[in-house]
C-alpha atoms as a PDB file:
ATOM      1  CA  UNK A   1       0.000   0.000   0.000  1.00  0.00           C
ATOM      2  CA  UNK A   2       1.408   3.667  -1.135  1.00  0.00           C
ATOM      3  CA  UNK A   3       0.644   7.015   0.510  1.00  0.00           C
ATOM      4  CA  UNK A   4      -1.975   7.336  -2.147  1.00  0.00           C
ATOM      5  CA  UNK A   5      -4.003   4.362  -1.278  1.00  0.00           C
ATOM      6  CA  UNK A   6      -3.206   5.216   2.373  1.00  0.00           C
ATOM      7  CA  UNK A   7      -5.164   8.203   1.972  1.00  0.00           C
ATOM      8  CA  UNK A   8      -7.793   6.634   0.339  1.00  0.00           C
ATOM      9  CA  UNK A   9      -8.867   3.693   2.948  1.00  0.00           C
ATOM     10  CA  UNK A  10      -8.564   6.286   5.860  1.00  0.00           C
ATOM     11  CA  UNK A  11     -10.661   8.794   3.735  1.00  0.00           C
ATOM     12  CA  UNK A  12     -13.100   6.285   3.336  1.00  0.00           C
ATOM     13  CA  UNK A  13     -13.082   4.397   6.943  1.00  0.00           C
ATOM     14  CA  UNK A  14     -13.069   7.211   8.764  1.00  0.00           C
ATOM     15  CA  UNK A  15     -16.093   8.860   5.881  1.00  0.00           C
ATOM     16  CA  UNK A  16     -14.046  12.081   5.579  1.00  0.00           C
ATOM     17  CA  UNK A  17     -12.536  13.744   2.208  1.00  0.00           C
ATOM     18  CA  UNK A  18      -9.603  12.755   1.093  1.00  0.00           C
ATOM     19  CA  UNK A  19      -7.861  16.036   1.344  1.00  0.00           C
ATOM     20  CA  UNK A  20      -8.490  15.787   4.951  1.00  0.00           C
ATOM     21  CA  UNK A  21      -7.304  12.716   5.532  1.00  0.00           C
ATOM     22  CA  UNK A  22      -3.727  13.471   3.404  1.00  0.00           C
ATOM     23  CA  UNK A  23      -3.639  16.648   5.996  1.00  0.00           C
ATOM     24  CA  UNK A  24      -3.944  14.043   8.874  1.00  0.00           C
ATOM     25  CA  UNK A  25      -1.421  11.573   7.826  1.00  0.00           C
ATOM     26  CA  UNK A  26       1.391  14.451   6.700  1.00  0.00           C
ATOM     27  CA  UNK A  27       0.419  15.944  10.569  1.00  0.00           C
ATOM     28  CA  UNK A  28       1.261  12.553  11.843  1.00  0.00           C
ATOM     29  CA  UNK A  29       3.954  12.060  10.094  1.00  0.00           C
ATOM     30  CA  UNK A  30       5.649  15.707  10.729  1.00  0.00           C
ATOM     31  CA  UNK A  31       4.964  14.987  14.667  1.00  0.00           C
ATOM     32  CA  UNK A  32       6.445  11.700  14.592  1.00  0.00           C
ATOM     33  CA  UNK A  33       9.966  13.319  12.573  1.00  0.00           C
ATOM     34  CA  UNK A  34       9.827  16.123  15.093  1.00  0.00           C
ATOM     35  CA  UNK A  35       9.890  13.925  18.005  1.00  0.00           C
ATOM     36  CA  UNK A  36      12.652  11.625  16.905  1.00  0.00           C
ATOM     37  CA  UNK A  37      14.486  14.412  16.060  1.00  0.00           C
ATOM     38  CA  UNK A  38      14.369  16.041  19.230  1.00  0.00           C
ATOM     39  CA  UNK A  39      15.370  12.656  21.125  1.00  0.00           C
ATOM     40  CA  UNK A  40      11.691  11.758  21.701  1.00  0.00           C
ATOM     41  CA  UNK A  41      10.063   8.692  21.216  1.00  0.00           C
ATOM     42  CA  UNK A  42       6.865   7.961  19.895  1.00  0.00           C
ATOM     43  CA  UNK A  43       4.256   5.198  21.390  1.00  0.00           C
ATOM     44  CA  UNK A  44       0.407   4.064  19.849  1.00  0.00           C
ATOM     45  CA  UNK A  45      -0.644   1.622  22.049  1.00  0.00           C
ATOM     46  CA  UNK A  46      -1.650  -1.948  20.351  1.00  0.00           C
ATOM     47  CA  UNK A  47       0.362  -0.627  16.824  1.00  0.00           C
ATOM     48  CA  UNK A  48       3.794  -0.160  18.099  1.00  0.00           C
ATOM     49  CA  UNK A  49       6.828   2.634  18.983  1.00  0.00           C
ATOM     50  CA  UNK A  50       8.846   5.190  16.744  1.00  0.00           C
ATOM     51  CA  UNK A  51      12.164   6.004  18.118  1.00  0.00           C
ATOM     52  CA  UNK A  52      15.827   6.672  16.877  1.00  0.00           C
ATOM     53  CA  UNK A  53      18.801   5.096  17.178  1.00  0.00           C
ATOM     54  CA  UNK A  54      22.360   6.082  16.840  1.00  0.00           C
ATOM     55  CA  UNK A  55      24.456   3.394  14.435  1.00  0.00           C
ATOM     56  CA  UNK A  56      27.720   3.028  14.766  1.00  0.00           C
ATOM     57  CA  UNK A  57      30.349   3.828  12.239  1.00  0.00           C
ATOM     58  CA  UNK A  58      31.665   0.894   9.999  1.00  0.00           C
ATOM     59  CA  UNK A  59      33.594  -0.268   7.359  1.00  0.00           C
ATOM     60  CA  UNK A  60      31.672  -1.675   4.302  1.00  0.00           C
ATOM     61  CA  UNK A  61      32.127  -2.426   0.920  1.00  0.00           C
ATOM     62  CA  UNK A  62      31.046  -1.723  -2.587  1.00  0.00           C
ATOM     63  CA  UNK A  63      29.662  -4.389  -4.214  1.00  0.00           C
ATOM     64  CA  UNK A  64      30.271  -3.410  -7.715  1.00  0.00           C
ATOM     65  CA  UNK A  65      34.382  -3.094  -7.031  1.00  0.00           C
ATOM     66  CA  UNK A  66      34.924  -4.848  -3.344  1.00  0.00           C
ATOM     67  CA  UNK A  67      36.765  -2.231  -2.668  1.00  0.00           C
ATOM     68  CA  UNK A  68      36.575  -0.936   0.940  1.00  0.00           C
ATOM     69  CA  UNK A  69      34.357   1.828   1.833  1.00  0.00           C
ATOM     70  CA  UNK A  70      34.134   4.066   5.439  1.00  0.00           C
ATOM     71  CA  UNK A  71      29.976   4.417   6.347  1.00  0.00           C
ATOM     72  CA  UNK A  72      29.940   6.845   8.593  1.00  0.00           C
ATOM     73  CA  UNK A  73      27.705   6.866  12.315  1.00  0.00           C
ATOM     74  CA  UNK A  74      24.295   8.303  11.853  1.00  0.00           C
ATOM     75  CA  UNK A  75      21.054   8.512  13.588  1.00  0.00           C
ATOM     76  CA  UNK A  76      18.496   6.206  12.149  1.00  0.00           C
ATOM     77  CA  UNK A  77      14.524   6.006  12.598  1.00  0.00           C
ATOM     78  CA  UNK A  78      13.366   2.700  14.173  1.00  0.00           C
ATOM     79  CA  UNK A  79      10.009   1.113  14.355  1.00  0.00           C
ATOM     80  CA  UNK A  80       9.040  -1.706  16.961  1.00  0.00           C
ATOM     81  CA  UNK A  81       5.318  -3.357  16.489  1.00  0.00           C
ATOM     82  CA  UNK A  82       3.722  -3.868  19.414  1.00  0.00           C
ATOM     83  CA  UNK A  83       2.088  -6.544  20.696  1.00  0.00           C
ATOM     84  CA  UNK A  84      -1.296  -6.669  19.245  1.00  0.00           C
ATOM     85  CA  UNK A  85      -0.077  -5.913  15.985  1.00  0.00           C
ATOM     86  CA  UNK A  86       2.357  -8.955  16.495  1.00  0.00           C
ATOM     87  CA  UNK A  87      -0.798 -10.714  17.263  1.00  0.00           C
ATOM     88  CA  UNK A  88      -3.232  -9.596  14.256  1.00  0.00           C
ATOM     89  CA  UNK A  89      -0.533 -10.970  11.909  1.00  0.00           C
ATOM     90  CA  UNK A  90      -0.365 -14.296  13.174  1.00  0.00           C
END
């Protein structure tokens, strides 16, 4: 499922224009970015958590030449399901 057809089921679940509904997922979606950002983490109960991570810096290498290549640390965005959503999909 895209963003697109995202917008659609929620427009039509939740009997609202789709308009709307694209302003409520690109809300949710700004809110979620601003919290990681700021060192936040963010929890829906029975779906699951948002929260960052930092990674480590690491060698790697190109597959194309094997030659080595330095990947440099970053912080990453990290999703954990929760437990009813572990649940629903088994």
């Amino acid at each position: 499922m895209n963003k697109a057809e995202l917008i659609e089921h929620i427009a039509q679940s939740a009997e609202i224009s789709k308009s709307a509904a694209e302003r409520a997922i690109d809300a949710m979606v700004g809110a979620v970015k601003t919290s990681l950002k700021k060192g936040d983490s963010v929890t829906l109960a029975g779906f699951g958590s948002f929260y960052a991570s930092d990674r480590k810096a690491r060698v790697g290498r190109n597959p194309k030449t094997g030659d080595k290549v330095d990947i440099p640390a970053a912080r990453v965005p990290r999703f954990r399901a929760g437990k009813a959503m572990k649940d629903a999909l088994n």
